[in-house]
Protein backbone atom coordinates (compact mmCIF):
# COMPACT_ATOMS: atom_id res chain seq x y z
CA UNK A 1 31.86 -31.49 -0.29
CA UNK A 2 30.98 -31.08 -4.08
CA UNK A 3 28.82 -28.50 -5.61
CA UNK A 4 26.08 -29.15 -8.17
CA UNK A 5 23.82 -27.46 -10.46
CA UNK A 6 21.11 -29.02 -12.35
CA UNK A 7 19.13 -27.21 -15.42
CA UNK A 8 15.84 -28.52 -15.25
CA UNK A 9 14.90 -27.66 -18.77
CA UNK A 10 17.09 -30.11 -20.69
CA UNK A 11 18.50 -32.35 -17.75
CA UNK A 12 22.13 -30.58 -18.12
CA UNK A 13 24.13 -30.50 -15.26
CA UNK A 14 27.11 -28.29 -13.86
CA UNK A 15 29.49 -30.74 -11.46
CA UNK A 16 32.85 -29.23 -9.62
CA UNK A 17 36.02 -31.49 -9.73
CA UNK A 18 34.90 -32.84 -5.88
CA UNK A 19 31.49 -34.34 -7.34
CA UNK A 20 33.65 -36.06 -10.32
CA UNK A 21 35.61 -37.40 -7.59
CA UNK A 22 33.37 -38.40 -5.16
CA UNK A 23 31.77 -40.70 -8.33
CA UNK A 24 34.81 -41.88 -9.67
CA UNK A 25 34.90 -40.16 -12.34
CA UNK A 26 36.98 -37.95 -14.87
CA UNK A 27 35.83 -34.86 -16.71
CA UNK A 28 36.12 -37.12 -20.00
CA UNK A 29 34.07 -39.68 -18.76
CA UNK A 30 31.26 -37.02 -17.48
CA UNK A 31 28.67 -36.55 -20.27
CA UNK A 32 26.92 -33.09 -18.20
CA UNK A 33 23.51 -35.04 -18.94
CA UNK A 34 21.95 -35.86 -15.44
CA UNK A 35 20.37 -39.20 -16.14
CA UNK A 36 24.09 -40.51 -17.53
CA UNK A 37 25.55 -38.91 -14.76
CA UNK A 38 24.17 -39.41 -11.77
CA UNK A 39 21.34 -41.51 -12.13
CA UNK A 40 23.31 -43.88 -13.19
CA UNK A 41 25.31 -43.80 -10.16
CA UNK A 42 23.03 -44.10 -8.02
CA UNK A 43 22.63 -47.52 -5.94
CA UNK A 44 19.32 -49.11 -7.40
CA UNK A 45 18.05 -49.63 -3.95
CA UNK A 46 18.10 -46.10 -3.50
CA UNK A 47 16.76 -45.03 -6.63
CA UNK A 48 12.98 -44.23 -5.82
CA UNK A 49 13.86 -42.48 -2.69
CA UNK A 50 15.76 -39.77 -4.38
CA UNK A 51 13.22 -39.47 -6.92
CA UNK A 52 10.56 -39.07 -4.34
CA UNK A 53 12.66 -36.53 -2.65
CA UNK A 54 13.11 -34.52 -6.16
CA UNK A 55 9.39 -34.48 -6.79
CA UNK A 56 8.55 -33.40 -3.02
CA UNK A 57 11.03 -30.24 -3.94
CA UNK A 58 9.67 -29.56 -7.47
CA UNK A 59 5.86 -29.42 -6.56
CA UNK A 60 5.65 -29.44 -2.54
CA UNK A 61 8.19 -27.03 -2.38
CA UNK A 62 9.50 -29.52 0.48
CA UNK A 63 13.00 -29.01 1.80
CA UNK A 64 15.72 -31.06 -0.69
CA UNK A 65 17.77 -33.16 1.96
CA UNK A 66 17.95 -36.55 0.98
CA UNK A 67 20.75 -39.71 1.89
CA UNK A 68 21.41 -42.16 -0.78
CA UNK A 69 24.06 -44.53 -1.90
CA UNK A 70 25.91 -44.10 -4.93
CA UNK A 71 28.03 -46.92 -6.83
CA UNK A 72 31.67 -45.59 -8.01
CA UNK A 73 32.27 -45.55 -11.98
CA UNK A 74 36.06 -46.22 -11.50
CA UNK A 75 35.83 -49.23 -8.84
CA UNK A 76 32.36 -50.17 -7.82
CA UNK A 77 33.11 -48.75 -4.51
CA UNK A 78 29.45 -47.93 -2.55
CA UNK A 79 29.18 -44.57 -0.51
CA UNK A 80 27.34 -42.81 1.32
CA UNK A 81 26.02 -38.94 0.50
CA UNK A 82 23.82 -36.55 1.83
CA UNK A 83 22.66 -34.07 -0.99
CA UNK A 84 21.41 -30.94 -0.05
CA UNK A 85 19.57 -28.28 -2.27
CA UNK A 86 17.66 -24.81 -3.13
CA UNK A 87 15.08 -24.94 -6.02
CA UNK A 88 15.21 -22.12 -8.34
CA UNK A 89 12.48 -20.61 -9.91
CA UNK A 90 10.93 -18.09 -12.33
CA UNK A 91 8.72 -14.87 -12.12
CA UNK A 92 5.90 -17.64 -12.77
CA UNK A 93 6.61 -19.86 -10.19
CA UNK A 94 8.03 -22.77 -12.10
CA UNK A 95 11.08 -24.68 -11.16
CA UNK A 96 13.61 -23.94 -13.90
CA UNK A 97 17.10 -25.01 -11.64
CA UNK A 98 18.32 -26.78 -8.17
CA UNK A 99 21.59 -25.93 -6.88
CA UNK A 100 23.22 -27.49 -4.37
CA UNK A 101 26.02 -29.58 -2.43
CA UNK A 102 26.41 -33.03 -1.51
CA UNK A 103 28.63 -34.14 1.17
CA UNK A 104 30.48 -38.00 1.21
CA UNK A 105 29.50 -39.23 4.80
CA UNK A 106 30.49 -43.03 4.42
CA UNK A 107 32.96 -42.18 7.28
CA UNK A 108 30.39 -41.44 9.28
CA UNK A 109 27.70 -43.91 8.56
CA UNK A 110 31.00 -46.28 9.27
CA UNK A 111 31.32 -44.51 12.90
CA UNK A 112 27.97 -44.90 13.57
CA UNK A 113 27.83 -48.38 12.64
CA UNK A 114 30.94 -49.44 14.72
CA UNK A 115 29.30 -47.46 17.88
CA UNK A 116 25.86 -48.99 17.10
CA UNK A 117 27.72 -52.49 17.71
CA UNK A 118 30.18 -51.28 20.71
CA UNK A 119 26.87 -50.41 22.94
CA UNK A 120 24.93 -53.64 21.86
CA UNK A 121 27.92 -55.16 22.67
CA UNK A 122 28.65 -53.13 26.36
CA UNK A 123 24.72 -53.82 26.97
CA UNK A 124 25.10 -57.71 26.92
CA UNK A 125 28.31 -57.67 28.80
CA UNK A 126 26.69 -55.10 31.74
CA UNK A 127 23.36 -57.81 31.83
CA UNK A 128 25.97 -60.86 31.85
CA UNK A 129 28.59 -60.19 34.02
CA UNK A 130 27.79 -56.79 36.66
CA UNK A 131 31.30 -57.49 38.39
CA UNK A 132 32.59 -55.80 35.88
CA UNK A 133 30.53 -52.44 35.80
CA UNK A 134 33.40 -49.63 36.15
CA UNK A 135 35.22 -50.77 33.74
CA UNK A 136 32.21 -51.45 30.78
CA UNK A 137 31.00 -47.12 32.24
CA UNK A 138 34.61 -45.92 31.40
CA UNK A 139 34.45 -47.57 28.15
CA UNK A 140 30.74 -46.38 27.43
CA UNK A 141 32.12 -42.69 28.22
CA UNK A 142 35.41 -43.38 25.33
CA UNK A 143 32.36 -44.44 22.78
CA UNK A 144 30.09 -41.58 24.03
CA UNK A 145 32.79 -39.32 23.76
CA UNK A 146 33.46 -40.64 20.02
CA UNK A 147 29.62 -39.96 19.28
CA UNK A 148 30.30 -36.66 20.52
CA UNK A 149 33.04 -35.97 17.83
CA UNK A 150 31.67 -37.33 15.24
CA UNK A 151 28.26 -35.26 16.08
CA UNK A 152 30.17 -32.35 16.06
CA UNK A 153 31.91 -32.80 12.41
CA UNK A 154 28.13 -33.11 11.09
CA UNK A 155 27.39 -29.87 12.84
CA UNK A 156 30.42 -28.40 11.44
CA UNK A 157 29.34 -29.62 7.84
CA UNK A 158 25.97 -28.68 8.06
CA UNK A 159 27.91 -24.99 8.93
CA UNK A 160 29.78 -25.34 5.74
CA UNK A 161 27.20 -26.18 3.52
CA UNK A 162 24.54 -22.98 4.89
CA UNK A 163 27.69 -20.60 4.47
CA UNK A 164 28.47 -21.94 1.41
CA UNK A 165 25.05 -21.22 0.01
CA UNK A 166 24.80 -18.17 1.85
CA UNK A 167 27.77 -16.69 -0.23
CA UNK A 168 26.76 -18.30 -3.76
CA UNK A 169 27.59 -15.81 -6.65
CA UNK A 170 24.25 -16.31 -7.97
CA UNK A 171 21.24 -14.94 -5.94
CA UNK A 172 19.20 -17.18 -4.21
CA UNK A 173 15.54 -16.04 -2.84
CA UNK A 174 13.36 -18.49 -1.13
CA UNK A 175 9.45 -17.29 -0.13
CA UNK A 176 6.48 -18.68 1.53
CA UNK A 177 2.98 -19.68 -0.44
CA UNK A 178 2.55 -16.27 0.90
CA UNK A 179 5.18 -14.87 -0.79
CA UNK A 180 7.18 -13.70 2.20
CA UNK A 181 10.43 -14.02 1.69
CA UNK A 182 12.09 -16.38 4.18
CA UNK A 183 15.94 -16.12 3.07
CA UNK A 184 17.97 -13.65 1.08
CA UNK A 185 21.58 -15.05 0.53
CA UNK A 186 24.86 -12.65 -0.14
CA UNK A 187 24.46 -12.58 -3.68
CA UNK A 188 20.93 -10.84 -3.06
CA UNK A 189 22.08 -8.50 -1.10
CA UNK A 190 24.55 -7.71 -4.39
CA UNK A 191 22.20 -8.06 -6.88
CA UNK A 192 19.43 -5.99 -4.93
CA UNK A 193 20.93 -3.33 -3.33
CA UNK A 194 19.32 -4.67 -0.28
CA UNK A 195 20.34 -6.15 3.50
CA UNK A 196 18.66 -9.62 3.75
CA UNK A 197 17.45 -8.33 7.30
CA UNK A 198 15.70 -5.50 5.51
CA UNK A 199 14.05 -7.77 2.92
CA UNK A 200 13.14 -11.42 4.95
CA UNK A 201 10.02 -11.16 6.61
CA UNK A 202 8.51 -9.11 3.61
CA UNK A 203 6.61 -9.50 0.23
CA UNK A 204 8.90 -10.74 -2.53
CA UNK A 205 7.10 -7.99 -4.60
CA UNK A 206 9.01 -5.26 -3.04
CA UNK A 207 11.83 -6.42 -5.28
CA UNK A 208 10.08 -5.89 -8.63
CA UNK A 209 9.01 -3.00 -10.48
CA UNK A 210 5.65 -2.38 -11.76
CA UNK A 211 3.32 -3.25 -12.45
CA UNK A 212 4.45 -6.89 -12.00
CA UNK A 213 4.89 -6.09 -8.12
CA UNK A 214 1.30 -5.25 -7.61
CA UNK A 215 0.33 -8.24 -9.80
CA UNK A 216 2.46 -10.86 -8.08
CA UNK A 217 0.56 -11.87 -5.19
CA UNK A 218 -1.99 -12.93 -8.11
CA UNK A 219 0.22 -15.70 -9.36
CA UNK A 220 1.04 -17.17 -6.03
């Protein structure tokens, strides 16, 4: 799992030495510019769909959870990631930042591939030859059992990644068009003196001084 930060404003980037990895690349060869970076990377197929999922986050304020393919700088190797992310934004409203993780699940596209095929596989043998039922269910239950596994290290990523956001140095305050806040991560709490169970579930002006808290409902 790498972490990522992306400065909207001049298309800088922050990468951690897993993300230079995970493209093949060396701190040298990194430029911190997002369109050399990663954009470049990316598998041309997949291109438009993580554009389209930037531009849903940016203006829809839509959820940033996207799967693409990227193309290794150091041996042309395809993978798989899953890129997950918060949008930062100013007292205005405007996205100034997205931070976020992305997670290298080629093994498990790989798993699911090679299961997809074993019950194709155990469906044509059950239709073609019944005689041999037991043994094709005890099989099924080794795969299902495999699905189960693999299931469970997605769960225990998906774990990873909200803990690892939850704890972020920097604070990281999400609200509603309302402008009820709906999370409040550790670094918050540190920032604002305040439990997140005190703060989600209320106006996001209760955080500011005035008068900009009586004048922030305005903006939204």
């Amino acid at each position: 799992i790498g972490t990522w930060s992306w400065n909207l404003s001049d298309d800088s980037h922050f990468w951690d030495q897993r993300m230079l990895s995970m493209s093949g690349m060396s701190p040298d060869q990194a430029t911190g510019v997002m369109a050399d970076d990663f954009l470049r990377s990316l598998h041309p197929d997949d291109e438009s769909v993580v554009k389209e999922a930037i531009r849903c986050s940016l203006e829809d304020g839509a959820d940033y959870n996207v799967h693409y393919r990227i193309i290794r700088r150091d041996n042309g190797e395809v993978r798989d990631i899953n890129a997950r992310a918060l949008v930062i934004r100013d007292e205005d409203g405007n996205a100034v930042r997205m931070t976020g993780v992305a997670i290298d699940i080629t093994e498990q596209k790989r798993v699911e591939a090679k299961l997809q095929l074993a019950h194709a596989s155990l469906e044509a043998r059950v239709m073609e030859r019944t005689e041999s039922l037991n043994n094709i269910n005890r099989r099924l239950q080794a795969e299902m059992e495999e699905r189960d596994r693999a299931e469970a290290a997605v769960r225990e990523s998906e774990q990873f990644v909200s803990t690892l956001v939850s704890n972020m140095v920097d604070a990281l305050i999400t609200i509603d068009e309302k402008g009820v806040v709906s999370s409040f991560n550790h670094g918050a709490e540190r920032i604002f003196g305040y439990a997140a169970d005190v703060v989600v579930g209320q106006n996001i002006n209760m955080l500011m001084a005035e008068p900009d808290g009586s004048k922030h409902d305005q903006y939204l």
